[in-house]
C-alpha atoms as a PDB file:
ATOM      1  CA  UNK A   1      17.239   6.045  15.614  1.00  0.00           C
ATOM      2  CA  UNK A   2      20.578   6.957  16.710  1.00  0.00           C
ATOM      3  CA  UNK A   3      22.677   9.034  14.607  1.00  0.00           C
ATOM      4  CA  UNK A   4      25.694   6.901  13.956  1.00  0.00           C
ATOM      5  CA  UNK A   5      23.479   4.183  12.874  1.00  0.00           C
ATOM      6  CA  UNK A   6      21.782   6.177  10.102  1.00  0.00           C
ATOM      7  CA  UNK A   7      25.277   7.428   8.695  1.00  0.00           C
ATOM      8  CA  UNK A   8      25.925   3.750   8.670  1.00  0.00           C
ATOM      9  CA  UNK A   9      23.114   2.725   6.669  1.00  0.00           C
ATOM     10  CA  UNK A  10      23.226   5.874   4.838  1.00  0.00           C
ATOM     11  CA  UNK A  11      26.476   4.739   3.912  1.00  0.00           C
ATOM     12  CA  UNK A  12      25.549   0.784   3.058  1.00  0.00           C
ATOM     13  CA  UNK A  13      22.379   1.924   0.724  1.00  0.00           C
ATOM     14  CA  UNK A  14      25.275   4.312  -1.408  1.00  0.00           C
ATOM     15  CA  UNK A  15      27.444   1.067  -1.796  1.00  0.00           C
ATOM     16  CA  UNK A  16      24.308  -1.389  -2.775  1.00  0.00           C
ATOM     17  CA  UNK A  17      22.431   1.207  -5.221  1.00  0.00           C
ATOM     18  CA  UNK A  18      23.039  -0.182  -8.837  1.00  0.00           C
ATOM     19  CA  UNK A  19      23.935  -3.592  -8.273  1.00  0.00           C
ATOM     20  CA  UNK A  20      21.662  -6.255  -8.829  1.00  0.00           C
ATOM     21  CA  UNK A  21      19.465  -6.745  -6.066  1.00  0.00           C
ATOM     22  CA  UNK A  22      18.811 -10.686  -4.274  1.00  0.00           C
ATOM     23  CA  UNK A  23      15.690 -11.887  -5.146  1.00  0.00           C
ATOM     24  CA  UNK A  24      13.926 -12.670  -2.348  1.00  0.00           C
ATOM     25  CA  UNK A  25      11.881 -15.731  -1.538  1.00  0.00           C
ATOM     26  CA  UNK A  26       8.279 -15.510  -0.396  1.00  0.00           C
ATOM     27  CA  UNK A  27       8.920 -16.583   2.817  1.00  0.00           C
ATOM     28  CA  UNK A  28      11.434 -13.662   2.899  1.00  0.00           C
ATOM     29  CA  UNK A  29       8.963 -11.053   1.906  1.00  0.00           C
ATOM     30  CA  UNK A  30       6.007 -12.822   4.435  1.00  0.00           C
ATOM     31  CA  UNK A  31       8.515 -12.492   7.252  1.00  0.00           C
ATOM     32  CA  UNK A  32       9.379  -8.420   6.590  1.00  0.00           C
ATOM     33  CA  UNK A  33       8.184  -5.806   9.088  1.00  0.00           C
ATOM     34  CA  UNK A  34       4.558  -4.936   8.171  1.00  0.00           C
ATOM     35  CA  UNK A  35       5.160  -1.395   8.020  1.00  0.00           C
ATOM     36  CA  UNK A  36       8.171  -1.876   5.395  1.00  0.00           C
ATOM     37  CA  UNK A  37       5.288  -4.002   3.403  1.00  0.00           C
ATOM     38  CA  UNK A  38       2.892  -1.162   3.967  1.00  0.00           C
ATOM     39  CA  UNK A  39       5.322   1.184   2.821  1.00  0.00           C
ATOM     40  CA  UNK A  40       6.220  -0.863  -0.442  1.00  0.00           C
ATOM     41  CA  UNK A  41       2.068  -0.869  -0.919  1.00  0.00           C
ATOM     42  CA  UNK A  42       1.155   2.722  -0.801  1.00  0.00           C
ATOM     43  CA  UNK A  43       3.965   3.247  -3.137  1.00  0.00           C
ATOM     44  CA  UNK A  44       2.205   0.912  -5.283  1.00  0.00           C
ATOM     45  CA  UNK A  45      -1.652   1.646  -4.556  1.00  0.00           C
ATOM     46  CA  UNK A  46      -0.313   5.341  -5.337  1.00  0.00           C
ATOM     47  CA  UNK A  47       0.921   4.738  -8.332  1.00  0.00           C
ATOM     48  CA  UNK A  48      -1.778   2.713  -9.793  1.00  0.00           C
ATOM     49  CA  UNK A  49      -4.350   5.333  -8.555  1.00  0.00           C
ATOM     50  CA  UNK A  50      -2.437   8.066 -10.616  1.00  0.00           C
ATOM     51  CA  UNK A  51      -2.211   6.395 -13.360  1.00  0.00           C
ATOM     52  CA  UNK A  52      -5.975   5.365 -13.744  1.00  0.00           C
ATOM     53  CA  UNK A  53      -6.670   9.062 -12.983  1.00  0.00           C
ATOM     54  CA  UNK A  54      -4.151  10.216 -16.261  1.00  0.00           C
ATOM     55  CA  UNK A  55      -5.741   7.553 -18.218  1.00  0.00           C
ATOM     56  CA  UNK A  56      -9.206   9.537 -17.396  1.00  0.00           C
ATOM     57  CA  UNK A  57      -8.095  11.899 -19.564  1.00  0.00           C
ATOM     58  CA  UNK A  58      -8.016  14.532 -16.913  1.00  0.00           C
ATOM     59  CA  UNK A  59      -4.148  16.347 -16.946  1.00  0.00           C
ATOM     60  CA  UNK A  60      -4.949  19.666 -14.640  1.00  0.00           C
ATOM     61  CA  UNK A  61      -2.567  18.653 -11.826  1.00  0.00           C
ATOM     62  CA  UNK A  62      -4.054  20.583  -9.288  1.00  0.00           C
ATOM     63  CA  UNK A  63      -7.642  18.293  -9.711  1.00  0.00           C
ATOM     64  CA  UNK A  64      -5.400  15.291 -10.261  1.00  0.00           C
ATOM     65  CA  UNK A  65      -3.535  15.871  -7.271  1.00  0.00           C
ATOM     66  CA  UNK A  66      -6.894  16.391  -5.155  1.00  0.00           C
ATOM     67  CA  UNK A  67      -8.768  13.338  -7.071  1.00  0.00           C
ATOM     68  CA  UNK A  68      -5.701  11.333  -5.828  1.00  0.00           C
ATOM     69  CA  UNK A  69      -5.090  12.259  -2.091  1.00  0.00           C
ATOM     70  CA  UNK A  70      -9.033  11.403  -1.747  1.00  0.00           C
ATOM     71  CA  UNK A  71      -8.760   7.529  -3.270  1.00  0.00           C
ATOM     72  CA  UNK A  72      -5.566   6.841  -1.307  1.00  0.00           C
ATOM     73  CA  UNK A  73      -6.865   8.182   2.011  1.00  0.00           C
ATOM     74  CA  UNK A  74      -7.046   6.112   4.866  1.00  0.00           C
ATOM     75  CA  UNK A  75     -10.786   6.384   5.212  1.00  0.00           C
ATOM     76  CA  UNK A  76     -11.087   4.585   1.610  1.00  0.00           C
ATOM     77  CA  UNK A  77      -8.684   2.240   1.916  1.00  0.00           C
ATOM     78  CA  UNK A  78      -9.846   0.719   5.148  1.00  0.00           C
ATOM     79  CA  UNK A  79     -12.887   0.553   3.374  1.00  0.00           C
ATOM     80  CA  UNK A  80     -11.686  -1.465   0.682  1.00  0.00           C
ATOM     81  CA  UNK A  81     -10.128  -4.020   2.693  1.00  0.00           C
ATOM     82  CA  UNK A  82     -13.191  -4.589   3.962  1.00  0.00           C
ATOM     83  CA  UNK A  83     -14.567  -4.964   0.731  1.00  0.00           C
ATOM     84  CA  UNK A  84     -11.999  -7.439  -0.525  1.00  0.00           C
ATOM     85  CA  UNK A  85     -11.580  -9.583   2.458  1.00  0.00           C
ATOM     86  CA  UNK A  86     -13.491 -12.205   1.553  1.00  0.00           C
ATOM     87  CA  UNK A  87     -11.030 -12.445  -1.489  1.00  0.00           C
ATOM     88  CA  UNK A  88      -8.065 -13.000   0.193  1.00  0.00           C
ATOM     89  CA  UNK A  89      -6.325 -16.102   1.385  1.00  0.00           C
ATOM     90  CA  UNK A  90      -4.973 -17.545   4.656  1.00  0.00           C
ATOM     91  CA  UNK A  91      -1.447 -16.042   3.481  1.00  0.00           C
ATOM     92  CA  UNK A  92      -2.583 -12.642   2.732  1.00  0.00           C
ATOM     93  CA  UNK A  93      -5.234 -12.466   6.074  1.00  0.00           C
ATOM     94  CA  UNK A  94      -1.987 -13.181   8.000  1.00  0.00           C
ATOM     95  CA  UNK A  95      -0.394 -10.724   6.359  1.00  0.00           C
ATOM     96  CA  UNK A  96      -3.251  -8.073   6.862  1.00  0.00           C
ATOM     97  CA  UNK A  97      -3.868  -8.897  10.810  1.00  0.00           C
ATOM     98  CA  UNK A  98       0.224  -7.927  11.444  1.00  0.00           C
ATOM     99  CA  UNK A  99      -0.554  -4.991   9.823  1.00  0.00           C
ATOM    100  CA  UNK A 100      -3.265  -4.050  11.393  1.00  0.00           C
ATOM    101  CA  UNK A 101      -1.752  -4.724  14.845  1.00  0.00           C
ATOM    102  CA  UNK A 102       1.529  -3.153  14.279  1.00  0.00           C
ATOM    103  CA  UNK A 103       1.554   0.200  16.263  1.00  0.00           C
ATOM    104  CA  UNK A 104       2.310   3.299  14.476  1.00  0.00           C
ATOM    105  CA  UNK A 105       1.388   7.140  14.828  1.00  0.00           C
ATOM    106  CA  UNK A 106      -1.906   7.348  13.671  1.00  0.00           C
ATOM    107  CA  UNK A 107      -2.529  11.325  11.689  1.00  0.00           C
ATOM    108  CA  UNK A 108      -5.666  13.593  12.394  1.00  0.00           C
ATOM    109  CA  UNK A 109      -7.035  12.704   8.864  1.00  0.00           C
ATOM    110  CA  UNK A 110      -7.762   9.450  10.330  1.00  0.00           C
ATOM    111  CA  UNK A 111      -9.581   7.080  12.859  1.00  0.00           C
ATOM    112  CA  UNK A 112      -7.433   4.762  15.080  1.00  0.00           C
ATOM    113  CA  UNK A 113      -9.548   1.926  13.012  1.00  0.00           C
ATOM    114  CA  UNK A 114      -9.317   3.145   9.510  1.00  0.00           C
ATOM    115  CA  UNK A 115      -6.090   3.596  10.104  1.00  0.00           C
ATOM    116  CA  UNK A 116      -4.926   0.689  10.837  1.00  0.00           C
ATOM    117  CA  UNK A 117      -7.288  -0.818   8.711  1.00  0.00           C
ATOM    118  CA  UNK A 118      -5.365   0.847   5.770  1.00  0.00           C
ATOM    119  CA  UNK A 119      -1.967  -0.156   6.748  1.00  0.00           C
ATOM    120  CA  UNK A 120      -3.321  -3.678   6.238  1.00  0.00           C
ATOM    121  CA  UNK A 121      -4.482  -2.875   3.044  1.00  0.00           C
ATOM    122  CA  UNK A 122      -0.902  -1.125   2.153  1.00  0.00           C
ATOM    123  CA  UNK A 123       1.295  -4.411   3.607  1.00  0.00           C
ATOM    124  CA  UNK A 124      -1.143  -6.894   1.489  1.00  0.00           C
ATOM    125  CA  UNK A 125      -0.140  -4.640  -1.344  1.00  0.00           C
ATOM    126  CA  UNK A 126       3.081  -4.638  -0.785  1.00  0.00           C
ATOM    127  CA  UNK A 127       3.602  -7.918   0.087  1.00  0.00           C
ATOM    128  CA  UNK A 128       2.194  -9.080  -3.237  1.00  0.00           C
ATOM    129  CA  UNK A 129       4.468  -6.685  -4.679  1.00  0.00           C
ATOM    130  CA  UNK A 130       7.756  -7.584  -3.193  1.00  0.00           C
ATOM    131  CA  UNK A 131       6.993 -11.160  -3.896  1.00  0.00           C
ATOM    132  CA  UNK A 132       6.391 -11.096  -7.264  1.00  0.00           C
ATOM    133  CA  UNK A 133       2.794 -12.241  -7.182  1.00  0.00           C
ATOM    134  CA  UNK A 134       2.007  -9.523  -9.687  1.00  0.00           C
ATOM    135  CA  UNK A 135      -1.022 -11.113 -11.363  1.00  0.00           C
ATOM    136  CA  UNK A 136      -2.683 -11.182  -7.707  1.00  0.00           C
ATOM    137  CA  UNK A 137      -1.411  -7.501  -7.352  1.00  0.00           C
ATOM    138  CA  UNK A 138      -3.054  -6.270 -10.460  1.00  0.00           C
ATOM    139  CA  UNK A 139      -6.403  -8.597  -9.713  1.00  0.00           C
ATOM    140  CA  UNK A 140      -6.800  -6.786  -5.842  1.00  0.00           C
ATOM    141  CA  UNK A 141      -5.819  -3.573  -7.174  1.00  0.00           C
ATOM    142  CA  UNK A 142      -8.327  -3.741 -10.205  1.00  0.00           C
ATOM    143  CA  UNK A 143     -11.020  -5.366  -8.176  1.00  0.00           C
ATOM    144  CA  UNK A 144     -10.776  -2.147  -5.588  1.00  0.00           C
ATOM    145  CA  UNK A 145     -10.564   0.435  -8.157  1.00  0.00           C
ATOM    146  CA  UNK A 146     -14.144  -0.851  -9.312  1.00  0.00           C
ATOM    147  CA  UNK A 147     -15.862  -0.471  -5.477  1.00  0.00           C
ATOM    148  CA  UNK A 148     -13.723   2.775  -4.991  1.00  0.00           C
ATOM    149  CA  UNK A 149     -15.026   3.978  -8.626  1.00  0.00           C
ATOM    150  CA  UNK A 150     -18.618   2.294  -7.623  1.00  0.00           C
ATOM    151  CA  UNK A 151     -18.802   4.083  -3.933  1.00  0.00           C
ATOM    152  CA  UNK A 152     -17.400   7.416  -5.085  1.00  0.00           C
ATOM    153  CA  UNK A 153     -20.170   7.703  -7.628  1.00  0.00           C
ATOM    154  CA  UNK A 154     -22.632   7.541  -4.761  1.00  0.00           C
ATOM    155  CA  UNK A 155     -21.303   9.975  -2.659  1.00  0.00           C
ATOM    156  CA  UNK A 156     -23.223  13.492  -2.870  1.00  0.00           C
END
């Protein structure tokens, strides 16, 4: 991105921080770039994940910082998508296919597939989130904590 253009917006967040934000319809949200609704979703999936570790009981930052890169890695959450699919509707597939076909750079940590695969899971997150559908949020969110808890318990 060019220079001048991240001074400007540099300079337009400054101006809009602290007033109230627009509320923005669903149709708004649905229509956002997948990676800004991916973005929005790890921020959430993060979160959650952290807190569910701290409510474990375990505070050692070091073990809750390695418990908590492993359950937000790509390889998981591609994993859970699958898992939940069958959960979702025609709203949220959509949302998860322009996801998964948006191209980004892809790290070492990861497959091309799972990858992907957890960008869709991120934008469904985040879409829920930014739309207010926080019921739905919680319900995906709880229902992949259970087959992450379930899976990791099998692992050797």
């Amino acid at each position: 991105m060019e220079f001048k253009r991240v001074l400007f917006l540099k300079k337009q967040m400054a101006h809009k921080i602290g007033k109230d934000s627009p509320v923005l319809s669903e149709q708004e949200v649905f229509a956002m770039d997948a990676l800004t609704l991916a973005y929005m979703g790890d921020v959430c999936w993060s979160f959650f994940i952290r807190k569910v570790l701290i409510d474990t009981g375990i505070y050692n930052v070091q073990i809750l910082n390695s418990l908590a890169s492993e359950m937000v890695s790509a390889r998981w959450q591609s994993r859970i998508l699958f898992e939940i699919m069958e959960l979702l509707n025609e709203r949220e597939l959509k949302v998860c296919k322009r996801a998964r076909n948006t191209n980004s750079h892809v790290p070492k940590s990861a497959t091309v597939e799972e990858y992907r695969e957890s960008t869709a899971f991120e934008a469904l997150l985040g879409y829920l989130k930014l739309s207010g559908n926080e019921e739905r949020l919680d319900f995906l969110m709880e229902r992949s904590l259970k087959y992450l808890a379930g899976e990791m318990s099998h692992e050797n």
